[in-house]
Protein backbone atom coordinates (compact mmCIF):
# COMPACT_ATOMS: atom_id res chain seq x y z
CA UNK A 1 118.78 108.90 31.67
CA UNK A 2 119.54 110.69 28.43
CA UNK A 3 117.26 109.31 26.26
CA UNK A 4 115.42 112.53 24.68
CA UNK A 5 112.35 110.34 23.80
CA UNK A 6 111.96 109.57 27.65
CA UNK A 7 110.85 113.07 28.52
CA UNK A 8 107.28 114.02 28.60
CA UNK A 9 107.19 117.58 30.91
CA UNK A 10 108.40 120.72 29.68
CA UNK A 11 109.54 123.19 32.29
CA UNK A 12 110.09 126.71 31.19
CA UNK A 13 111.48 129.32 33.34
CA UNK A 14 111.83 132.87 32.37
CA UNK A 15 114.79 133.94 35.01
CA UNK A 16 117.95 131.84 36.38
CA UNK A 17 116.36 132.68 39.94
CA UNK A 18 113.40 130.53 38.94
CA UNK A 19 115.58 127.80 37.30
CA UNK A 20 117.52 127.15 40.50
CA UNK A 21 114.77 127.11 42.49
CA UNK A 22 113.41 124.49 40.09
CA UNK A 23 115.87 122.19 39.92
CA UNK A 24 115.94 122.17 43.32
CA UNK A 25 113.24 120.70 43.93
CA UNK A 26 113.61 117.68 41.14
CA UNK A 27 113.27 114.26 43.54
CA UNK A 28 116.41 112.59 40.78
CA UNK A 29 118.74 115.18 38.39
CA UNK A 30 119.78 113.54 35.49
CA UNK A 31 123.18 113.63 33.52
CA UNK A 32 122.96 116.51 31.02
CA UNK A 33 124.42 115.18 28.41
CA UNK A 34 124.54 116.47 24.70
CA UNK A 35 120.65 115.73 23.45
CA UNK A 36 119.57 119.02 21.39
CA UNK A 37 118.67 118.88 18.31
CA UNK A 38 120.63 121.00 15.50
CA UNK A 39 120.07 124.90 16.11
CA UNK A 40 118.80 124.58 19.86
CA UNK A 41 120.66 126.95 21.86
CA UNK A 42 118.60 126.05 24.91
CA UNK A 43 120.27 125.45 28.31
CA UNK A 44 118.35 122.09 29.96
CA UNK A 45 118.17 120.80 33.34
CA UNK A 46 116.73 116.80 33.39
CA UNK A 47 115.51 114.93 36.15
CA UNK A 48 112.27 113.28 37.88
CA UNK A 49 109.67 114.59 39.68
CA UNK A 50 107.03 111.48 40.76
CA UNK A 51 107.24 109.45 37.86
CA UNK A 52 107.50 111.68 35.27
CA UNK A 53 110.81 112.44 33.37
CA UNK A 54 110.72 116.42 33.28
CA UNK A 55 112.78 118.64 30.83
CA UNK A 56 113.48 122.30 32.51
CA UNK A 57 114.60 125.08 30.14
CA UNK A 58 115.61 128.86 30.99
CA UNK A 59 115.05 132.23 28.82
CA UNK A 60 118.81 133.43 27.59
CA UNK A 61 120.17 136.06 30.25
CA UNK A 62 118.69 139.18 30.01
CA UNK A 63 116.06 138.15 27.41
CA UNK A 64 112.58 138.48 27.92
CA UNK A 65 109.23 138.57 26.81
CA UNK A 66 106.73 136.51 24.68
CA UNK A 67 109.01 136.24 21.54
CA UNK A 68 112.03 134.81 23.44
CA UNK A 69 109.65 132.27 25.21
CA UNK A 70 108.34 131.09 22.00
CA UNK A 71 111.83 130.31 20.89
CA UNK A 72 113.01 128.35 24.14
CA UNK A 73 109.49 126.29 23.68
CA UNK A 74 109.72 125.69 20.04
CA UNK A 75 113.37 124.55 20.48
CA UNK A 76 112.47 122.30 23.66
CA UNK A 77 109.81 120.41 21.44
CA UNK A 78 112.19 119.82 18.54
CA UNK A 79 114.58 118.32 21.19
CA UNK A 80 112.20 116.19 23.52
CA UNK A 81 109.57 115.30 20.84
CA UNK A 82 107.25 113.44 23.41
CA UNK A 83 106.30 115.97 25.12
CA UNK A 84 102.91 115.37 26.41
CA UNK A 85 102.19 119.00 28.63
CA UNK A 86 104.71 122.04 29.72
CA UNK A 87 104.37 123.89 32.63
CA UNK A 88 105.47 128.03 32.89
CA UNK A 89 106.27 128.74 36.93
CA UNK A 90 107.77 131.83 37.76
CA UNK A 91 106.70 135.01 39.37
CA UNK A 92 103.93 137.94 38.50
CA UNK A 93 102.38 140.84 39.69
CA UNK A 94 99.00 140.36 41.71
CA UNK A 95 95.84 142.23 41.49
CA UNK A 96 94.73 142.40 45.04
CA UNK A 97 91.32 143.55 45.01
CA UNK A 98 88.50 143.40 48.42
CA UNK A 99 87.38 139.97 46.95
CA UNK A 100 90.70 138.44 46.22
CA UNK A 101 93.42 139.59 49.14
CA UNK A 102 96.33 138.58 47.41
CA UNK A 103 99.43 138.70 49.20
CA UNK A 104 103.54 138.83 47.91
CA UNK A 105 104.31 135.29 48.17
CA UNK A 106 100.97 133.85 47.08
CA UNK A 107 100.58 131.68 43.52
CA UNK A 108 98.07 131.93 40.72
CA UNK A 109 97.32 129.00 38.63
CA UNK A 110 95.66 129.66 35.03
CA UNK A 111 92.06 128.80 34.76
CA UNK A 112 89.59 129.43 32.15
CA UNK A 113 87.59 133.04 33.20
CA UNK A 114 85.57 135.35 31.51
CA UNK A 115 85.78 133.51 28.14
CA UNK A 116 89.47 132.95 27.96
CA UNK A 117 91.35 129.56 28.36
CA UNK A 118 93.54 130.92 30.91
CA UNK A 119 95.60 133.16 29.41
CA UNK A 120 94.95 136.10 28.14
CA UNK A 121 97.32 138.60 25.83
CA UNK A 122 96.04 142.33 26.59
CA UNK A 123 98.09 143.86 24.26
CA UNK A 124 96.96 141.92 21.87
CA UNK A 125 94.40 144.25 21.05
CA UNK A 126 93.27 148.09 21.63
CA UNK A 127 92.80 150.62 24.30
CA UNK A 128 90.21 152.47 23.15
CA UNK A 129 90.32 156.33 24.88
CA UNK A 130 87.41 156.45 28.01
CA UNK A 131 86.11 153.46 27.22
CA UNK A 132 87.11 149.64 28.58
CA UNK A 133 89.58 147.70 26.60
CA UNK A 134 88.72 145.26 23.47
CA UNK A 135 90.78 142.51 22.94
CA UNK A 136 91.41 141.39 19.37
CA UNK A 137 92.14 137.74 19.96
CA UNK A 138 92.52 135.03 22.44
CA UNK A 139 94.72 132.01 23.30
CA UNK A 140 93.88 128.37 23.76
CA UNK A 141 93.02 127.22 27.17
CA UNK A 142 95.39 123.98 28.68
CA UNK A 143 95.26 120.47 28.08
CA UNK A 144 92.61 118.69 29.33
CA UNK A 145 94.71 116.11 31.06
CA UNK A 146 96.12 119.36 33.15
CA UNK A 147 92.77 120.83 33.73
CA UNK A 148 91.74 117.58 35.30
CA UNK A 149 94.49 117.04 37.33
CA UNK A 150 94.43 120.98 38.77
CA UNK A 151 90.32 120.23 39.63
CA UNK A 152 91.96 117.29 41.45
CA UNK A 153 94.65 119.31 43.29
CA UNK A 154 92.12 122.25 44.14
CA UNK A 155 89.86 119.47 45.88
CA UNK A 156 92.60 118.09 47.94
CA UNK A 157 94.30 121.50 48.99
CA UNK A 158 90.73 122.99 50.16
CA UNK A 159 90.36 119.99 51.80
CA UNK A 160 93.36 118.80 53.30
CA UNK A 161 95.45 122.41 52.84
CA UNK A 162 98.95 122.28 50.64
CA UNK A 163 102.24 122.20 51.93
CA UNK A 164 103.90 124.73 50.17
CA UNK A 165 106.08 125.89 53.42
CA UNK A 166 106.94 122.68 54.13
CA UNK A 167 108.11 121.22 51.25
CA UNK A 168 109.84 124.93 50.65
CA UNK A 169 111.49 124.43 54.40
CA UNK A 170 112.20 120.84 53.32
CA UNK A 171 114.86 122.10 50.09
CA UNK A 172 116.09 125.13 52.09
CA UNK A 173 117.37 122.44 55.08
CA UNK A 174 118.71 120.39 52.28
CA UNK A 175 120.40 123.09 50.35
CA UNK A 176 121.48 125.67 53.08
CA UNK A 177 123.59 127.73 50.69
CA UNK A 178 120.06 128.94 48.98
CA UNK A 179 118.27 130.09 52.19
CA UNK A 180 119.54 133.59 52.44
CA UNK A 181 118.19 134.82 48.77
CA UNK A 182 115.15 132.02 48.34
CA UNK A 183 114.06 132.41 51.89
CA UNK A 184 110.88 134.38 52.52
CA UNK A 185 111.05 138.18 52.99
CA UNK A 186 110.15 139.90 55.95
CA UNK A 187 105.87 140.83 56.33
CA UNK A 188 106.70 144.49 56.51
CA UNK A 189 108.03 144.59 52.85
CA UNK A 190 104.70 143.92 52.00
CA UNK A 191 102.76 146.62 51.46
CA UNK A 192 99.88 147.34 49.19
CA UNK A 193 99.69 151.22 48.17
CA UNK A 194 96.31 152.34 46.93
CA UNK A 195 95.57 152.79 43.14
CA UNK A 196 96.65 156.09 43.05
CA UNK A 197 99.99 156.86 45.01
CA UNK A 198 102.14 156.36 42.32
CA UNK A 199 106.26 155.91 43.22
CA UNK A 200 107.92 159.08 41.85
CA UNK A 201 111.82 158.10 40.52
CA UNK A 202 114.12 155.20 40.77
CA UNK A 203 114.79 154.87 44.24
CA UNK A 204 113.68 152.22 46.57
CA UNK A 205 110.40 152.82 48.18
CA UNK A 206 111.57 152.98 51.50
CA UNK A 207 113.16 156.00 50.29
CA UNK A 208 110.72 157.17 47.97
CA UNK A 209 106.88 156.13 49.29
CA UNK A 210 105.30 157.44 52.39
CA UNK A 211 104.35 154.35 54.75
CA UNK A 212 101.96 156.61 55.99
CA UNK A 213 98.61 154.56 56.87
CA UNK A 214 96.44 156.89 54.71
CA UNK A 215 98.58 155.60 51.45
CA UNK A 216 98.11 151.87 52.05
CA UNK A 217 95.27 149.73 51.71
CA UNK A 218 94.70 148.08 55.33
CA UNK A 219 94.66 144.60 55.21
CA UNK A 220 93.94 142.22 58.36
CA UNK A 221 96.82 138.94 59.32
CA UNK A 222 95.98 135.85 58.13
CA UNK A 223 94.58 133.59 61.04
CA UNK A 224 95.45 130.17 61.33
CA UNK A 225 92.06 128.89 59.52
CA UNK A 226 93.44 130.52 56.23
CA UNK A 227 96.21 129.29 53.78
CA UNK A 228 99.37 131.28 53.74
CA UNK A 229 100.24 131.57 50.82
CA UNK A 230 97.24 131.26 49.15
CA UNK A 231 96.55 129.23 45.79
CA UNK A 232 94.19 131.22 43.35
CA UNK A 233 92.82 129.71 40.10
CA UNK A 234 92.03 132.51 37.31
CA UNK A 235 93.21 133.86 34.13
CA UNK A 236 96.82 135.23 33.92
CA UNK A 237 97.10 138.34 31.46
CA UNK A 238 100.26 138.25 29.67
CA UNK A 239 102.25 140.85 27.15
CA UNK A 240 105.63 142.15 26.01
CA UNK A 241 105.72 144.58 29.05
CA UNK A 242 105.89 144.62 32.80
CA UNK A 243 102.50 146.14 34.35
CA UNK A 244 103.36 149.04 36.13
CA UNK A 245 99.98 150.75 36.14
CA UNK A 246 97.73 150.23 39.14
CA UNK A 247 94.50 151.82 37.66
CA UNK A 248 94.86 149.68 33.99
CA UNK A 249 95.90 146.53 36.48
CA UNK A 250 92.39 147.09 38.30
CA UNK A 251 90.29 147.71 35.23
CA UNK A 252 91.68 144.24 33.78
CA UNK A 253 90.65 143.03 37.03
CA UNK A 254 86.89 144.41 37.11
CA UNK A 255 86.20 143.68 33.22
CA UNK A 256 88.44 140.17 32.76
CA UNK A 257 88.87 139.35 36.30
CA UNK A 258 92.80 138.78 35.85
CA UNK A 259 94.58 137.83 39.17
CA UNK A 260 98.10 138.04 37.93
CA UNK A 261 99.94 139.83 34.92
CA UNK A 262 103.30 138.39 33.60
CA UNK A 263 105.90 138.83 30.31
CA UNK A 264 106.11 135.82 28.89
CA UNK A 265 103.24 133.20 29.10
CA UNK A 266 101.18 134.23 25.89
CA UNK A 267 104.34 132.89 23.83
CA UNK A 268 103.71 129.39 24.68
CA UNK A 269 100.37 128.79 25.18
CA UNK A 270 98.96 128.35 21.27
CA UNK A 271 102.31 126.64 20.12
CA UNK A 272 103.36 124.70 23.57
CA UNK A 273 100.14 123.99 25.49
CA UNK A 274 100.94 124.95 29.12
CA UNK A 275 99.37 125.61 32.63
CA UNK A 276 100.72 128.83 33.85
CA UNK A 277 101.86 129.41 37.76
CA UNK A 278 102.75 132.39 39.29
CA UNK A 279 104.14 133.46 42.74
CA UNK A 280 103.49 137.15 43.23
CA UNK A 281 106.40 139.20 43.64
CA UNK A 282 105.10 142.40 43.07
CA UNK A 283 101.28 144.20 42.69
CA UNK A 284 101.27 145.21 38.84
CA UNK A 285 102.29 148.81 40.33
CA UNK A 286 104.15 151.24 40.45
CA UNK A 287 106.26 149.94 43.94
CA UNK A 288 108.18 147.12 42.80
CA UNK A 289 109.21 145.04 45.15
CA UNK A 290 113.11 143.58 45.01
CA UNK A 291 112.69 140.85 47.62
């Protein structure tokens, strides 16, 4: 199929890491032949998940950020004209807190919270010095046909439990050549430091960071009763830059109750209505995580 008009999901991906991994798991890949419109620099993947016809798109190498995903979604929707919802999945930093244990490796979905349709842009406003942070505007919440069908999903996984590692197993068995980078990464890379051990220079923090008990935040195994990963449903902050500080991460947290921060998601959401998904790669610190 090559049919432009046939397509009615949008896929954006901000890095080719995400892109492969998408693709990989389309059920049918289409023929990629030449369907842009005039002026649409945008690399596409086509193919079907289910029954719908799904249009992927990646952010240009080494660009980033909420004006470069505006671009790649304003382009897509010139090109495949029908349209009906996108989707944003990639990865974000998670703001573990005593009520939410996120873990590396878990996903957050956007939801409406605190007043916000499920994204919201935090520099899109003003710090104001010792006092909490006032946002000067906010961004449209998704589609209702994808808010009904995520109540839907949350009902069945809390019921039933999702699949993630099987269906992840599933592509990894089929595509053998992927499991060494898209496999998951050892437990012991993931550690949570506390708010305020900050990583000092560029190096790696096995090199850097103390693993010292004292500087991480304890946190119990899963047991068997418990998803791993876990599936959270809550708003997504989004701006032009990574979050790197774990004491602004947590006050987002305690005013706006964010669960994830990302680069790239506030450039779609007003202009190419989207649900937002996130696997969390890092913690919105400091300690990046490579894996």
């Amino acid at each position: 199929m090559s049919n432009p008009q046939k397509y009615t999901v949008g896929w954006i991906c901000a890095l080719t890491t995400e892109f492969v991994a998408a693709q990989a798991f389309l059920d049918e890949k289409h023929d990629n032949l030449s369907v842009a419109a005039d002026n649409d620099d945008n690399n596409y993947a086509m193919g079907k998940i289910g029954e719908h016809n799904v249009v992927m798109a990646v952010l240009p190498k080494s660009e980033c950020g909420i004006a470069a995903a505006t671009t790649v979604a304003r382009n897509m929707v010139r090109s495949f004209p029908n349209i009906r919802f996108g989707l944003m999945v990639g990865v974000g930093g998670g703001a573990p807190s005593a009520k939410h244990d996120i873990r590396l490796g878990d996903v957050v979905v956007s939801a409406r919270s605190s007043g916000k349709g499920g994204v919201f842009q935090y520099d899109y406003g003003k710090a104001i010095q010792e006092h909490a942070f006032e946002a000067t505007g906010s961004l449209n919440q998704p589609p209702q046909l994808l808010l009904a069908a995520l109540s839907r999903l949350e009902a069945e996984y809390e019921l039933e439990g999702h699949r993630l590692n099987d269906n992840i197993e599933k592509v990894l068995e089929e595509r053998p050549r992927l499991r060494k980078k898209y496999s998951q990464p050892h437990p012991y890379t993931d550690r949570l430091y506390r708010s305020d051990i900050v990583h000092q220079g560029s190096d790696a923090c096995d090199n850097v960071c103390s693993n010292d008990p004292t500087c991480l935040v304890d946190r119990k195994e899963r047991d068997d009763g418990e998803d791993d990963p876990a599936i959270y449903y809550s708003l997504i902050a989004s701006a032009n830059q990574l979050m790197k500080d774990a004491i602004a991460r947590d006050k987002l947290l305690t005013s706006m109750d964010v669960l994830c921060f990302e680069i790239e998601a506030a450039g779609l959401i007003n202009y190419f209505p989207c649900l937002v998904i996130c696997g969390i790669c890092n913690y919105s610190n400091s300690h990046k995580n490579k894996e």
